[in-house]
C-alpha atoms as a PDB file:
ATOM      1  CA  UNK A   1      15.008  36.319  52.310  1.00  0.00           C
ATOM      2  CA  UNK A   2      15.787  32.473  51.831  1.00  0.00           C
ATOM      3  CA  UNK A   3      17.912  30.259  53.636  1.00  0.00           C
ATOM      4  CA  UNK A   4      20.266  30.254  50.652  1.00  0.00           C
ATOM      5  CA  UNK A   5      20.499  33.583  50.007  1.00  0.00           C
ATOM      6  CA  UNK A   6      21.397  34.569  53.573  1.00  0.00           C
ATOM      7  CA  UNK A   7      24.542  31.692  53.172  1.00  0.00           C
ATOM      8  CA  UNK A   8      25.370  33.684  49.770  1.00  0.00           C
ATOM      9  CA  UNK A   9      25.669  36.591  51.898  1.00  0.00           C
ATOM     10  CA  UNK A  10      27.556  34.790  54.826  1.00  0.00           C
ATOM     11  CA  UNK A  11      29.594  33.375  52.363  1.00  0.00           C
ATOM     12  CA  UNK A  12      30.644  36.771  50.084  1.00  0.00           C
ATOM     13  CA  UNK A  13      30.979  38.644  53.574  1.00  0.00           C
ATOM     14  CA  UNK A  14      33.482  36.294  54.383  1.00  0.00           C
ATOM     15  CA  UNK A  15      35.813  36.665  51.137  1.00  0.00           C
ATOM     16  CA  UNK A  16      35.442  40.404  51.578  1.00  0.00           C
ATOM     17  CA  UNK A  17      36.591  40.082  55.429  1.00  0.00           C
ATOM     18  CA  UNK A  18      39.496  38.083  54.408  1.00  0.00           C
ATOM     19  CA  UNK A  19      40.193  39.917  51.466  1.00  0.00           C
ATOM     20  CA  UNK A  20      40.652  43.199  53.233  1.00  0.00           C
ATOM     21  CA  UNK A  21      42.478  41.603  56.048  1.00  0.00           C
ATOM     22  CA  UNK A  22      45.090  39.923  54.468  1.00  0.00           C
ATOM     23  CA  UNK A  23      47.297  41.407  52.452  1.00  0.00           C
ATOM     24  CA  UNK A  24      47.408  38.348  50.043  1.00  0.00           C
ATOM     25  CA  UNK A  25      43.780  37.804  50.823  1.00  0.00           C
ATOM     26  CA  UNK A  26      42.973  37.132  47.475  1.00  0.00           C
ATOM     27  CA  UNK A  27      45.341  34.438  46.342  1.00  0.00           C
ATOM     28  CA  UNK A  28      45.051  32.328  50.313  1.00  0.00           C
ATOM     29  CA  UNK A  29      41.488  31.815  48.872  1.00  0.00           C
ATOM     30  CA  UNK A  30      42.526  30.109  46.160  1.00  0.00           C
ATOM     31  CA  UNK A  31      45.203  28.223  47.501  1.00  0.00           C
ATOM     32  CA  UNK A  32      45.095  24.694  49.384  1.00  0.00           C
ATOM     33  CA  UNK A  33      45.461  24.073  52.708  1.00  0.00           C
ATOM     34  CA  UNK A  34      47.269  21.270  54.731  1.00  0.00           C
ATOM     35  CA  UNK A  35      44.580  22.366  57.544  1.00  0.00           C
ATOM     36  CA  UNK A  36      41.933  22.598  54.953  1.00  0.00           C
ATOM     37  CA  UNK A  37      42.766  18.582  53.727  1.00  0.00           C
ATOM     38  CA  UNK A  38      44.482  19.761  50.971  1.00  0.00           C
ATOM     39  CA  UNK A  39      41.521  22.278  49.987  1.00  0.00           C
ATOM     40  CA  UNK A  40      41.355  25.829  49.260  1.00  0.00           C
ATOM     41  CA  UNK A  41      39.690  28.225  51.401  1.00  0.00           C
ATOM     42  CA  UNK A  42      37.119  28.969  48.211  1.00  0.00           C
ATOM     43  CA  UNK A  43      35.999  25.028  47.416  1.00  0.00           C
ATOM     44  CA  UNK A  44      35.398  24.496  51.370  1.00  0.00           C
ATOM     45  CA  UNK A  45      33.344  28.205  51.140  1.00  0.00           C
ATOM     46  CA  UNK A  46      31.828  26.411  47.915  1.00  0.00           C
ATOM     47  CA  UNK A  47      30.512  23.136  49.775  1.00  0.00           C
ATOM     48  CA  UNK A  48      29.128  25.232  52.609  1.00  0.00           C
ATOM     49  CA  UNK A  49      31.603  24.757  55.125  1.00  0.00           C
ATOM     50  CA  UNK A  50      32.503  28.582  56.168  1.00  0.00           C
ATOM     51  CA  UNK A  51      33.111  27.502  59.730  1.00  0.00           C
ATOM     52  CA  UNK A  52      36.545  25.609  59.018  1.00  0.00           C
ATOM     53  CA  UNK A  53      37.452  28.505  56.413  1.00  0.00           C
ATOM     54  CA  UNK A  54      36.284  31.104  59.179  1.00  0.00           C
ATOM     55  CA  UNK A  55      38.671  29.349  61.870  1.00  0.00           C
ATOM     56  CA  UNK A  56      41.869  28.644  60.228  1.00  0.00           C
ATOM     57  CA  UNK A  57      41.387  32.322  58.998  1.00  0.00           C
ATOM     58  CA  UNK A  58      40.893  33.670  62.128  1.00  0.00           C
ATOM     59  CA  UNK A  59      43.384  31.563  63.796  1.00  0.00           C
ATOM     60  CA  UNK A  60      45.830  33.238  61.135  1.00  0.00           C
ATOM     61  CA  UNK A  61      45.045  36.623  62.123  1.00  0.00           C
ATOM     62  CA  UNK A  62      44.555  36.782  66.009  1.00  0.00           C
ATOM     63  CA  UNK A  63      47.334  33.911  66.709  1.00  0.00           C
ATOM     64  CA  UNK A  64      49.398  33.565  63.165  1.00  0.00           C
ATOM     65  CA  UNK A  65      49.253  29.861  63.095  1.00  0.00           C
ATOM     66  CA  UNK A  66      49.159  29.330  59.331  1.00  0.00           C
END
């Protein structure tokens, strides 16, 4: 499988995990962040950058920091 592929995959795991998580999973991904520069969760998942998306969503559910 290619290296882009396997990021597709990261990257559509990811919505599902936060999808299923949160209760307004759905909508947080489409709405910007303060801690995301003013981005939403989806564009930053868009450019590649799961890692910040990962973290503040994480962050959200072990800690509740929003």
């Amino acid at each position: 499988m290619a290296a882009g592929h396997l990021r597709d995959d990261e990257a559509e795991a990811l919505r599902a995990e936060i999808r299923n998580a949160l209760p307004y999973g759905s909508d947080w991904l489409v709405t910007p962040h303060q801690l995301l520069g003013g981005d939403t969760p989806q564009d930053r998942i868009l450019a590649g950058d799961l890692e910040s998306v990962r973290n503040l969503f994480h962050s959200i559910l072990y800690i509740g920091a929003v």
